[in-house]
C-alpha atoms as a PDB file:
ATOM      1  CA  UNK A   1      89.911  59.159 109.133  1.00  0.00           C
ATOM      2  CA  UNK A   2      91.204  62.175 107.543  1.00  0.00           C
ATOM      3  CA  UNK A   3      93.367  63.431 104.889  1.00  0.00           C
ATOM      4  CA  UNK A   4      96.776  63.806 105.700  1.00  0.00           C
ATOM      5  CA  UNK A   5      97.067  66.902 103.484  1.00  0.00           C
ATOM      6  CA  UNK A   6      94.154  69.204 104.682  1.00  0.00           C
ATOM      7  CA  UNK A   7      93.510  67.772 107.816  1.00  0.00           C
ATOM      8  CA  UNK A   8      89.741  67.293 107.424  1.00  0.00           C
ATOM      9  CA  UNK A   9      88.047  64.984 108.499  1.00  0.00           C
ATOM     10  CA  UNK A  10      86.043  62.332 106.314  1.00  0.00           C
ATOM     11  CA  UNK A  11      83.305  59.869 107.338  1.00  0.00           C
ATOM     12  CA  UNK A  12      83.799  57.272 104.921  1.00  0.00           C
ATOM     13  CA  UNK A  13      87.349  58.090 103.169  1.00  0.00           C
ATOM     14  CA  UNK A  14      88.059  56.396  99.785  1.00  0.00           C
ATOM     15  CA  UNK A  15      89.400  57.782  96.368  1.00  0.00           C
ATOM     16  CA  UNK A  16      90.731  61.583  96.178  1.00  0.00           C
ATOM     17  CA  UNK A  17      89.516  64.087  99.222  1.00  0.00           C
ATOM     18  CA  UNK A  18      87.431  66.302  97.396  1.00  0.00           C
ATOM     19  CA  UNK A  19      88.764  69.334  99.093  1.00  0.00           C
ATOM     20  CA  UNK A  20      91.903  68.816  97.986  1.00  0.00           C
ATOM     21  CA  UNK A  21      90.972  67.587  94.555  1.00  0.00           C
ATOM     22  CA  UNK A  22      89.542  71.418  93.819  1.00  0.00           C
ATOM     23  CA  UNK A  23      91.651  74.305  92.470  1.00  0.00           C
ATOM     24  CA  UNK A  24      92.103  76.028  95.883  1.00  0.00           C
ATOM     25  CA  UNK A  25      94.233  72.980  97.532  1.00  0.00           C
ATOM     26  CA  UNK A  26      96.456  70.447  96.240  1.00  0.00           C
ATOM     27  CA  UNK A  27      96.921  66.793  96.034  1.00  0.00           C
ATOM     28  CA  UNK A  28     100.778  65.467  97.001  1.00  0.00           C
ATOM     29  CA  UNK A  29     102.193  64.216  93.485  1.00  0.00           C
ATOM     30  CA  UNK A  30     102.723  60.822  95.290  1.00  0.00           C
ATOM     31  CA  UNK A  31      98.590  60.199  95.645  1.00  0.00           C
ATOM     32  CA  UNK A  32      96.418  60.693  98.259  1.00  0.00           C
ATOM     33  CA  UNK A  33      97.377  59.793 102.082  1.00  0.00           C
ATOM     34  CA  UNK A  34      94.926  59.066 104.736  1.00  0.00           C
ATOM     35  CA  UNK A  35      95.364  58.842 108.015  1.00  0.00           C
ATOM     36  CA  UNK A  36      93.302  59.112 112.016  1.00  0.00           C
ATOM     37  CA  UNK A  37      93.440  60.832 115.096  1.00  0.00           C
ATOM     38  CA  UNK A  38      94.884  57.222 116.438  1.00  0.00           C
ATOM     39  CA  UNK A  39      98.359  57.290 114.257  1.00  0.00           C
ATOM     40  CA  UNK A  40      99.077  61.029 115.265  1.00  0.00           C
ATOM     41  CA  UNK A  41      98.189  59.886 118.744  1.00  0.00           C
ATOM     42  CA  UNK A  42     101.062  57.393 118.306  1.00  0.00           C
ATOM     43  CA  UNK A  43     103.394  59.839 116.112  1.00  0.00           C
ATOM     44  CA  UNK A  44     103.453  62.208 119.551  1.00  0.00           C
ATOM     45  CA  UNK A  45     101.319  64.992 117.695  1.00  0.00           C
ATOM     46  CA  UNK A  46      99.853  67.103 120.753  1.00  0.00           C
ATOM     47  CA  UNK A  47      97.638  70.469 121.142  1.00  0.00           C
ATOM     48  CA  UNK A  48      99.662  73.795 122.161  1.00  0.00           C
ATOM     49  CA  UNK A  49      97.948  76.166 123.839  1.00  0.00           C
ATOM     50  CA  UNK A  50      99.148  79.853 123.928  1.00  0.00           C
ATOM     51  CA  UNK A  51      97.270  82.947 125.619  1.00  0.00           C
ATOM     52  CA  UNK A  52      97.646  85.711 122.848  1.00  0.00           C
ATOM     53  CA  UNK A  53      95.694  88.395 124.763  1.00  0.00           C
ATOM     54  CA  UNK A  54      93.328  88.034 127.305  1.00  0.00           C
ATOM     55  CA  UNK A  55      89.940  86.024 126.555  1.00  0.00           C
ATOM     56  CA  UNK A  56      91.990  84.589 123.685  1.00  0.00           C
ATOM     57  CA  UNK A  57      93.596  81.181 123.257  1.00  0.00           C
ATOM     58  CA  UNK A  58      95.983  80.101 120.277  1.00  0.00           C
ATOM     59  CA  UNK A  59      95.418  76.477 119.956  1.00  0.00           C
ATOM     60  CA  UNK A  60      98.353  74.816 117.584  1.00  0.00           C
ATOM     61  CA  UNK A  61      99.239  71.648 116.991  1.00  0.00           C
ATOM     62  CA  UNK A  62     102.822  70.135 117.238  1.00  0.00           C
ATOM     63  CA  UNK A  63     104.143  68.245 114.722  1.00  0.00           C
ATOM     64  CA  UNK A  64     102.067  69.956 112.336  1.00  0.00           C
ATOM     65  CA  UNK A  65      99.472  68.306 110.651  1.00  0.00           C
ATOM     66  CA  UNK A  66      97.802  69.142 107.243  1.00  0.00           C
ATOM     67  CA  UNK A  67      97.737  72.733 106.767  1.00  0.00           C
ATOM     68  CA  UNK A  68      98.881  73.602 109.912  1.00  0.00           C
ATOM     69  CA  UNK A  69      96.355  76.334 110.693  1.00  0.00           C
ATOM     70  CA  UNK A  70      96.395  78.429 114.079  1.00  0.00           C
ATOM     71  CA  UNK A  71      93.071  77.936 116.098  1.00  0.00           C
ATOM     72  CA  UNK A  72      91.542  80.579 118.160  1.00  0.00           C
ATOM     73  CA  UNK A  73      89.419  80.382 121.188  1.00  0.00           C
ATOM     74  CA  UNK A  74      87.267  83.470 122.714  1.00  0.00           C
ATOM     75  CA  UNK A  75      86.372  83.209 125.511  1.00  0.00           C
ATOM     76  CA  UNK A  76      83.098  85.605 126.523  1.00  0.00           C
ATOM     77  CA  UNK A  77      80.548  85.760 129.598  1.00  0.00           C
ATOM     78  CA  UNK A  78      78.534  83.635 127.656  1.00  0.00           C
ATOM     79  CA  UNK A  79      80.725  81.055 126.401  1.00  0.00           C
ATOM     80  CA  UNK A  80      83.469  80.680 124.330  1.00  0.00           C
ATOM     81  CA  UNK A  81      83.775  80.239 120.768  1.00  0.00           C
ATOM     82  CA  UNK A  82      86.118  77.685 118.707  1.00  0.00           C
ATOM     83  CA  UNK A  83      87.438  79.379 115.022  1.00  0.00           C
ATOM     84  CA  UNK A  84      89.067  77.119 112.732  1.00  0.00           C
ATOM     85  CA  UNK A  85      89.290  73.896 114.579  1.00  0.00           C
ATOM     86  CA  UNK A  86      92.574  72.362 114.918  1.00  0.00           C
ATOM     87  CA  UNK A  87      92.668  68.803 112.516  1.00  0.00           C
ATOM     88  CA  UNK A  88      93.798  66.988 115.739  1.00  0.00           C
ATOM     89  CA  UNK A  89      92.574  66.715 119.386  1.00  0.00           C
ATOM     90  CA  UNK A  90      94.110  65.316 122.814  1.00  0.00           C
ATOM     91  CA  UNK A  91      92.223  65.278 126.148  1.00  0.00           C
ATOM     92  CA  UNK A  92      94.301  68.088 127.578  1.00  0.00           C
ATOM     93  CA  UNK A  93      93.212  70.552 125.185  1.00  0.00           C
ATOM     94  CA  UNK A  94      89.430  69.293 125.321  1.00  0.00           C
ATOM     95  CA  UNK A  95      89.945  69.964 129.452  1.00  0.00           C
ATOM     96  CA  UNK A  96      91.148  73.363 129.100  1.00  0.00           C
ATOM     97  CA  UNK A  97      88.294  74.188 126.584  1.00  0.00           C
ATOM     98  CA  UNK A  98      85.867  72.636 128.962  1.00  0.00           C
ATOM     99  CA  UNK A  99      87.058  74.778 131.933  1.00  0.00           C
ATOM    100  CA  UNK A 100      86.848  78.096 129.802  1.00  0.00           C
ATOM    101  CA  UNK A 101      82.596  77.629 130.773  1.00  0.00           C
ATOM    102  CA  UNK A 102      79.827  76.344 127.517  1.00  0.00           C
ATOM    103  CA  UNK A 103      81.292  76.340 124.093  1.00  0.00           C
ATOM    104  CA  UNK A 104      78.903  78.562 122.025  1.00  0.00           C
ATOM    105  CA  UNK A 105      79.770  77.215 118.633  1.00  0.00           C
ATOM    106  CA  UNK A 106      82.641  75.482 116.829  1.00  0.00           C
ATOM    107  CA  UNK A 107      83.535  77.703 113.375  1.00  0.00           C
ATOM    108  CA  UNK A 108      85.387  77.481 110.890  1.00  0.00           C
ATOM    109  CA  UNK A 109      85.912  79.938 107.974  1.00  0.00           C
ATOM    110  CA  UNK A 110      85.578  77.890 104.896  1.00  0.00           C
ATOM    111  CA  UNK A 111      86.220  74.279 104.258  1.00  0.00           C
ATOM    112  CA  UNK A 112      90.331  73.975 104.449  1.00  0.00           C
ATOM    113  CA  UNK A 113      89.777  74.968 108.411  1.00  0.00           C
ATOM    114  CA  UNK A 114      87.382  72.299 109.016  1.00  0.00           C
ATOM    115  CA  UNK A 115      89.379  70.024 110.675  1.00  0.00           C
ATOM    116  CA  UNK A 116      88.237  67.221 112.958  1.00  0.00           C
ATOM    117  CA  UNK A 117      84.835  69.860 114.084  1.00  0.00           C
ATOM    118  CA  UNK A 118      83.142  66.711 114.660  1.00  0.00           C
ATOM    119  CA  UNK A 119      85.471  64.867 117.118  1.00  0.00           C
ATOM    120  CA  UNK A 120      86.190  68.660 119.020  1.00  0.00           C
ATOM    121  CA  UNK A 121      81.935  68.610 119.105  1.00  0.00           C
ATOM    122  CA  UNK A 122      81.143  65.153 120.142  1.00  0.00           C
ATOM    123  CA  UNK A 123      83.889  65.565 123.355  1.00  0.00           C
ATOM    124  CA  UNK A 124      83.069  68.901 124.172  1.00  0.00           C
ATOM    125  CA  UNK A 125      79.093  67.620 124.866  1.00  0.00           C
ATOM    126  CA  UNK A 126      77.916  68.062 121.007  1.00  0.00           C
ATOM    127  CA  UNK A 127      78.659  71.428 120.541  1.00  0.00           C
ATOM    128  CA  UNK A 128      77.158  73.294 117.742  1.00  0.00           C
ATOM    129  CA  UNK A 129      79.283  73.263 114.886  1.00  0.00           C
ATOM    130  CA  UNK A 130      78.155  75.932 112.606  1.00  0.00           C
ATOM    131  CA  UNK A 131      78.655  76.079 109.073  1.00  0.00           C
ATOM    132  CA  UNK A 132      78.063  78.899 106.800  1.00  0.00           C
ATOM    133  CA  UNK A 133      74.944  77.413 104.158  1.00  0.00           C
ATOM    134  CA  UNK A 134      77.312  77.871 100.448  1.00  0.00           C
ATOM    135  CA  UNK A 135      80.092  75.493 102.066  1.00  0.00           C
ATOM    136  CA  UNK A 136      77.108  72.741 103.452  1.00  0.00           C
ATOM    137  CA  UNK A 137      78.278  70.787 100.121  1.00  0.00           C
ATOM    138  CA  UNK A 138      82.234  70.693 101.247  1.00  0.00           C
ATOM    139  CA  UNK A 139      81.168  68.490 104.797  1.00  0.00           C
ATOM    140  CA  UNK A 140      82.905  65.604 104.506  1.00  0.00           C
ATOM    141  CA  UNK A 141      81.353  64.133 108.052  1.00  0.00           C
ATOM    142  CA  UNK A 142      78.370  64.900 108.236  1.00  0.00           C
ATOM    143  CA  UNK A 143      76.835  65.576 111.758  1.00  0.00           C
ATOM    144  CA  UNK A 144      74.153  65.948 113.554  1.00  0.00           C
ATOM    145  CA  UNK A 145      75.540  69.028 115.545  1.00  0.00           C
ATOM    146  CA  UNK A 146      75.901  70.745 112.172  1.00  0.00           C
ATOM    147  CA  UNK A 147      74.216  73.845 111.578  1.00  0.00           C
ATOM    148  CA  UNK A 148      73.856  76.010 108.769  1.00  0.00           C
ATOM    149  CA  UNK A 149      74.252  79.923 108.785  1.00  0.00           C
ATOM    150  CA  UNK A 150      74.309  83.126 106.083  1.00  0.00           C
ATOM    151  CA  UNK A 151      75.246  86.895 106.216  1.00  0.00           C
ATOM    152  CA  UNK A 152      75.523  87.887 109.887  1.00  0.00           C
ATOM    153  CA  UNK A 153      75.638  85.763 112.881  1.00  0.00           C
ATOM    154  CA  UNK A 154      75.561  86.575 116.574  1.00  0.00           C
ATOM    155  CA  UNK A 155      77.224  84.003 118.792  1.00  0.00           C
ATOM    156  CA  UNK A 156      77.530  86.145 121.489  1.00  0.00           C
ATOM    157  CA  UNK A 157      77.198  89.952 122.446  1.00  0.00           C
ATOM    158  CA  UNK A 158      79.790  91.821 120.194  1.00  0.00           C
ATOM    159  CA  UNK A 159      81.371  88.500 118.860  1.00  0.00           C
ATOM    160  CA  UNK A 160      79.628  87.968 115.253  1.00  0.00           C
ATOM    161  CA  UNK A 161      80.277  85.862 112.098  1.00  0.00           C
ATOM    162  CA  UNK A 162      80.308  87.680 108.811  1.00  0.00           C
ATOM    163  CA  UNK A 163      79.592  85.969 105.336  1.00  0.00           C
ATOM    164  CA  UNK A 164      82.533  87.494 103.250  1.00  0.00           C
ATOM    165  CA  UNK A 165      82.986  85.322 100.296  1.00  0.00           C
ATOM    166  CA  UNK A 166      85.622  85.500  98.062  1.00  0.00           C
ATOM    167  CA  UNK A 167      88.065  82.542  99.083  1.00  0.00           C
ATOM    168  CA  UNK A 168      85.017  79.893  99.120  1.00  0.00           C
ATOM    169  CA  UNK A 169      81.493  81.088  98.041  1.00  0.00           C
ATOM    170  CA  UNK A 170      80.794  81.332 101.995  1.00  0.00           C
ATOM    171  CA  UNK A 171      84.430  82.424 103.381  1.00  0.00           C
ATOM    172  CA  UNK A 172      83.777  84.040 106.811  1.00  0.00           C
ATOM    173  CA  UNK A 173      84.729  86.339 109.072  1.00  0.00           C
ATOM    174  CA  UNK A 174      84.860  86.669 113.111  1.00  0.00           C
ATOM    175  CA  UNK A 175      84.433  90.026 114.591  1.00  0.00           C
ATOM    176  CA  UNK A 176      84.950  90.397 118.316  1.00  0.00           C
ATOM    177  CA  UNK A 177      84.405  93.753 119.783  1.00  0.00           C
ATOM    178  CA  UNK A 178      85.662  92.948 122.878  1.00  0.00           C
ATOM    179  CA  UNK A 179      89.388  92.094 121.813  1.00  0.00           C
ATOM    180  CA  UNK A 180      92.192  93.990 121.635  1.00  0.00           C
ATOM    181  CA  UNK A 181      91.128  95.970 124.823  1.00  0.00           C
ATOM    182  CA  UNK A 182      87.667  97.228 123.350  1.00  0.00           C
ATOM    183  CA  UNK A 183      89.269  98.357 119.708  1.00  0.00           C
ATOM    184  CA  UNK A 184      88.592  95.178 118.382  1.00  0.00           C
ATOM    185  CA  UNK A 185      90.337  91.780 116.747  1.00  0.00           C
ATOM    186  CA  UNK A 186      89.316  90.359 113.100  1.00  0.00           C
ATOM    187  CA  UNK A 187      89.672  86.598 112.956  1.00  0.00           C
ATOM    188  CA  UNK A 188      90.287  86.897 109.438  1.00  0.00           C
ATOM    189  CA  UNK A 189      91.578  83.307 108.645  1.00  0.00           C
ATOM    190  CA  UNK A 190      92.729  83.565 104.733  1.00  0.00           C
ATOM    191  CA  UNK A 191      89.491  85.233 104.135  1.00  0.00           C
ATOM    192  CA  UNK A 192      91.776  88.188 104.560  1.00  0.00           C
ATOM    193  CA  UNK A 193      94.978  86.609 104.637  1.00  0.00           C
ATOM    194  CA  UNK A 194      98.307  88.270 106.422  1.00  0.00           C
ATOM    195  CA  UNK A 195     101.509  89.053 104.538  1.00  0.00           C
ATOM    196  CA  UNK A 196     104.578  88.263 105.986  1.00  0.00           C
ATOM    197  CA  UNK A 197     105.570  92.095 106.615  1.00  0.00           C
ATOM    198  CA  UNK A 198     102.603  91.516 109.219  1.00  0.00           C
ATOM    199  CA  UNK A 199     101.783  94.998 108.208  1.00  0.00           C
ATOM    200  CA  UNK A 200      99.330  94.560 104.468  1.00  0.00           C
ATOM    201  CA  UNK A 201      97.223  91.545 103.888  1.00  0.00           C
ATOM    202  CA  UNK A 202      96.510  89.887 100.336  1.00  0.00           C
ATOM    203  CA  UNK A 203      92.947  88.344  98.956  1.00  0.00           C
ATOM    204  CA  UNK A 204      93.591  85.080  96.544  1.00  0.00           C
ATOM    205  CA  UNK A 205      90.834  82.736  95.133  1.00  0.00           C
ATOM    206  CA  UNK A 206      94.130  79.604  95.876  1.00  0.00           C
ATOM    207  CA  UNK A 207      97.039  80.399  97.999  1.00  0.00           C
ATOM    208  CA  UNK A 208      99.393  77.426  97.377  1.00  0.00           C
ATOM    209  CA  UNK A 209      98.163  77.592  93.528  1.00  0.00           C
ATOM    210  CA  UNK A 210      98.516  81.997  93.040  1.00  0.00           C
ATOM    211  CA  UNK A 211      94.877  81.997  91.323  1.00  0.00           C
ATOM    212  CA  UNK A 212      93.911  85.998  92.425  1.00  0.00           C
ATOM    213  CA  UNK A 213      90.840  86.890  93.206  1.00  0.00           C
ATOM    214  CA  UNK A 214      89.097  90.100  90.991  1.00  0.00           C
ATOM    215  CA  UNK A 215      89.351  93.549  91.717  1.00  0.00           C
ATOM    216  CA  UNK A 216      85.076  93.942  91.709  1.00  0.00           C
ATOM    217  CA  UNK A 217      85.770  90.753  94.503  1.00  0.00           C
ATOM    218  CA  UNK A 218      88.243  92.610  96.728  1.00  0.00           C
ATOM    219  CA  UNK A 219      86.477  95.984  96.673  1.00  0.00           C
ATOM    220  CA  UNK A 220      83.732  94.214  97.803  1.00  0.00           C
ATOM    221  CA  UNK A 221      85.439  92.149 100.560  1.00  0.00           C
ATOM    222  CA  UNK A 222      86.851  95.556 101.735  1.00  0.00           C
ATOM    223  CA  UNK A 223      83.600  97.467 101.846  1.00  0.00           C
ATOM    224  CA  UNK A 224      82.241  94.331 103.979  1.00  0.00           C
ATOM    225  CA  UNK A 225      84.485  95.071 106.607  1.00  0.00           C
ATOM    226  CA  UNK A 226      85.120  99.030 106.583  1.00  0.00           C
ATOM    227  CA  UNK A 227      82.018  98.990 109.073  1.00  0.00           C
ATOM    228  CA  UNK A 228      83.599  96.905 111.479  1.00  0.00           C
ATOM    229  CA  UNK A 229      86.060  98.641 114.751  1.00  0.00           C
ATOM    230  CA  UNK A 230      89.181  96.262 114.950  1.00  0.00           C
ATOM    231  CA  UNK A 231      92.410  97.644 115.429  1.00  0.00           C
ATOM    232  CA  UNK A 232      94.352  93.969 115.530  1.00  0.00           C
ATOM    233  CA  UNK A 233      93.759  91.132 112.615  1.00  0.00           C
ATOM    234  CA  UNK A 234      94.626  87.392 113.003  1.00  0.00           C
ATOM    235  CA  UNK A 235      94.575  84.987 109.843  1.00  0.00           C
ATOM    236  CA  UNK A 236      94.799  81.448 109.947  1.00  0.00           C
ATOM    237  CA  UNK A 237      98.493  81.157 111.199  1.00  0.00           C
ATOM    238  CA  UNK A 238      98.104  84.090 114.069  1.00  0.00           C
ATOM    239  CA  UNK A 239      99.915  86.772 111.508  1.00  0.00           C
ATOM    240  CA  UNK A 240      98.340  89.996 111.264  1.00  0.00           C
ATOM    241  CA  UNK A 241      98.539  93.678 112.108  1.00  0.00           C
ATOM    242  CA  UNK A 242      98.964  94.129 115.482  1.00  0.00           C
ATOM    243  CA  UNK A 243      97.171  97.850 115.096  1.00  0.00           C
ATOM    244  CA  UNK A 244      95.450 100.102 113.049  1.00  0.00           C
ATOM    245  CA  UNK A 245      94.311  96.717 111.279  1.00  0.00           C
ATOM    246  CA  UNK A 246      91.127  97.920 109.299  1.00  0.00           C
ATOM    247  CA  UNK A 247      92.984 100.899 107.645  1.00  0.00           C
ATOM    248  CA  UNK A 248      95.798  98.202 106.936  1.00  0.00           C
ATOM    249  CA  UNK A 249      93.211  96.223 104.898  1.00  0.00           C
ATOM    250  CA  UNK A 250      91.757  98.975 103.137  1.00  0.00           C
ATOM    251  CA  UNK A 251      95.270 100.083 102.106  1.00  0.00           C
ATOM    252  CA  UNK A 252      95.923  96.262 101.057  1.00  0.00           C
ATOM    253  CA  UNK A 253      93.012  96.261  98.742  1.00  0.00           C
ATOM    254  CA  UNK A 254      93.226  99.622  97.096  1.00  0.00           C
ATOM    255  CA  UNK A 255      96.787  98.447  96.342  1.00  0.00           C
ATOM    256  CA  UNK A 256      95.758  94.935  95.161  1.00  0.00           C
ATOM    257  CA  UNK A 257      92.744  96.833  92.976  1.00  0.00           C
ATOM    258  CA  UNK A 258      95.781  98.782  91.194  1.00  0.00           C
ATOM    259  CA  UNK A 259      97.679  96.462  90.224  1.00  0.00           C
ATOM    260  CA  UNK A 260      94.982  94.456  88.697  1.00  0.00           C
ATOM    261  CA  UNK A 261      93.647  97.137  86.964  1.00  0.00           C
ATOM    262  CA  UNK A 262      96.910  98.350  85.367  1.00  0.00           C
ATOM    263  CA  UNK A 263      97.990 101.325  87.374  1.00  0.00           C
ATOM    264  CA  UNK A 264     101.758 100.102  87.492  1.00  0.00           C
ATOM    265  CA  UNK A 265     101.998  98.412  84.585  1.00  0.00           C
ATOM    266  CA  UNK A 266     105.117 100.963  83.651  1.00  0.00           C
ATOM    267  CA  UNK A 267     106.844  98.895  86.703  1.00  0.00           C
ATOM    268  CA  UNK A 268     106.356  95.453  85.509  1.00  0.00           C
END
């Protein structure tokens, strides 16, 4: 089962899903909805799969379901990696995985993007679904594939997870090298999350609630990543600047860090 509004999936699901219960996510005024990979099945729902640049794969699902996050598959020499696993799953989508070579891991960047991680492991051969140690508490089916990381993470030769924080104690980060033609692609999810000028990106504690996140926070999530080459940036619905992405989010946060700390007041 999962919840209808999050898209995660629960082992036993009974009362209010947790996830959505906390300050970060909502719970639909009506009460809490369940419902299983069996009724979308029978709604139509279905995996899209779109080839945003080469090596990567935009997985989507249509209706939407839950949040309605974008999930990203990169594909290296030694296996591909899953980032923010879709909350639904169809055989077509597991066979196009499948012929991309070994799945290295299956990610996701804090609890809202878990999804169904255990259905995607158990039919792509139990792959490893890693989870970063702070967000251990937020599983809601447990599994044996599970396992837990911190602070930096190599899946692969120049494709490595990043312990941020910020979003969750735990948000996380996917840095591959390799993308964008060798100047680099931050899976950012809402870690860093896109603005709709696709241009800045914004930091929040809660999105669909407006709690902001501190400007000691956000100078620290922009110091994490100042090290890292990327010049393109996809959150958790594709958006992002499509170059000269880590000077865009260094120009986000100083102007975030401004406004929290009074510098425009004389505007507001």
């Amino acid at each position: 089962m999962l919840c209808a509004t999050c898209g995660v999936e629960h082992a036993q699901p009974s009362g209010t899903c947790a996830i959505c219960a906390d300050e970060r996510q909502w719970v639909p005024a009506s009460g809490q909805v369940w419902t299983s990979l069996r009724e979308l099945r029978e709604r139509g729902h279905r995996v899209l799969i779109d080839a945003r640049e080469p090596d990567l794969l935009e997985l989507t699902v249509d209706p939407a379901v839950g949040i309605g996050q974008h999930c990203f598959v990169v594909s290296t020499p030694s296996g591909s990696v899953i980032w923010d696993v879709p909350p639904f799953i169809d055989r077509p989508a597991v066979d196009r995985i499948h012929a991309l070579g070994p799945v290295l891991a299956i990610v996701a960047s804090h609890p809202h993007m878990f999804g169904v991680q255990s259905a995607w492991s158990h039919a792509l051969g139990q792959a490893p679904i890693l989870v970063c140690e702070p967000l251990l508490e937020w599983v809601a089916r447990p599994d044996a594939a599970i396992t837990p990381w911190r602070g930096r993470h190599e899946l692969a030769p120049g494709l490595v997870l990043h312990e941020l924080g910020g979003h969750f104690q735990g948000s996380s980060v996917l840095h591959w090298a390799a993308g964008a033609g060798g100047a680099g692609v931050l899976l950012s999810s809402d870690t860093i999350h896109a603005n709709p000028d696709r241009q800045t990106v914004t930091f929040m504690r809660s999105y669909p609630n407006r709690i902001p996140l501190s400007a000691a926070v956000v100078a620290r999530l922009a110091a994490a990543v100042r090290p890292l080459a990327f010049s393109r940036l996809y959150d958790n619905f594709g958006r992002g600047p499509s170059e000269d992405a880590s000077a865009a989010v260094q120009r986000s946060a100083q102007r975030y860090i401004s406004w929290l700390a009074g510098a425009h007041d004389d505007l507001s």
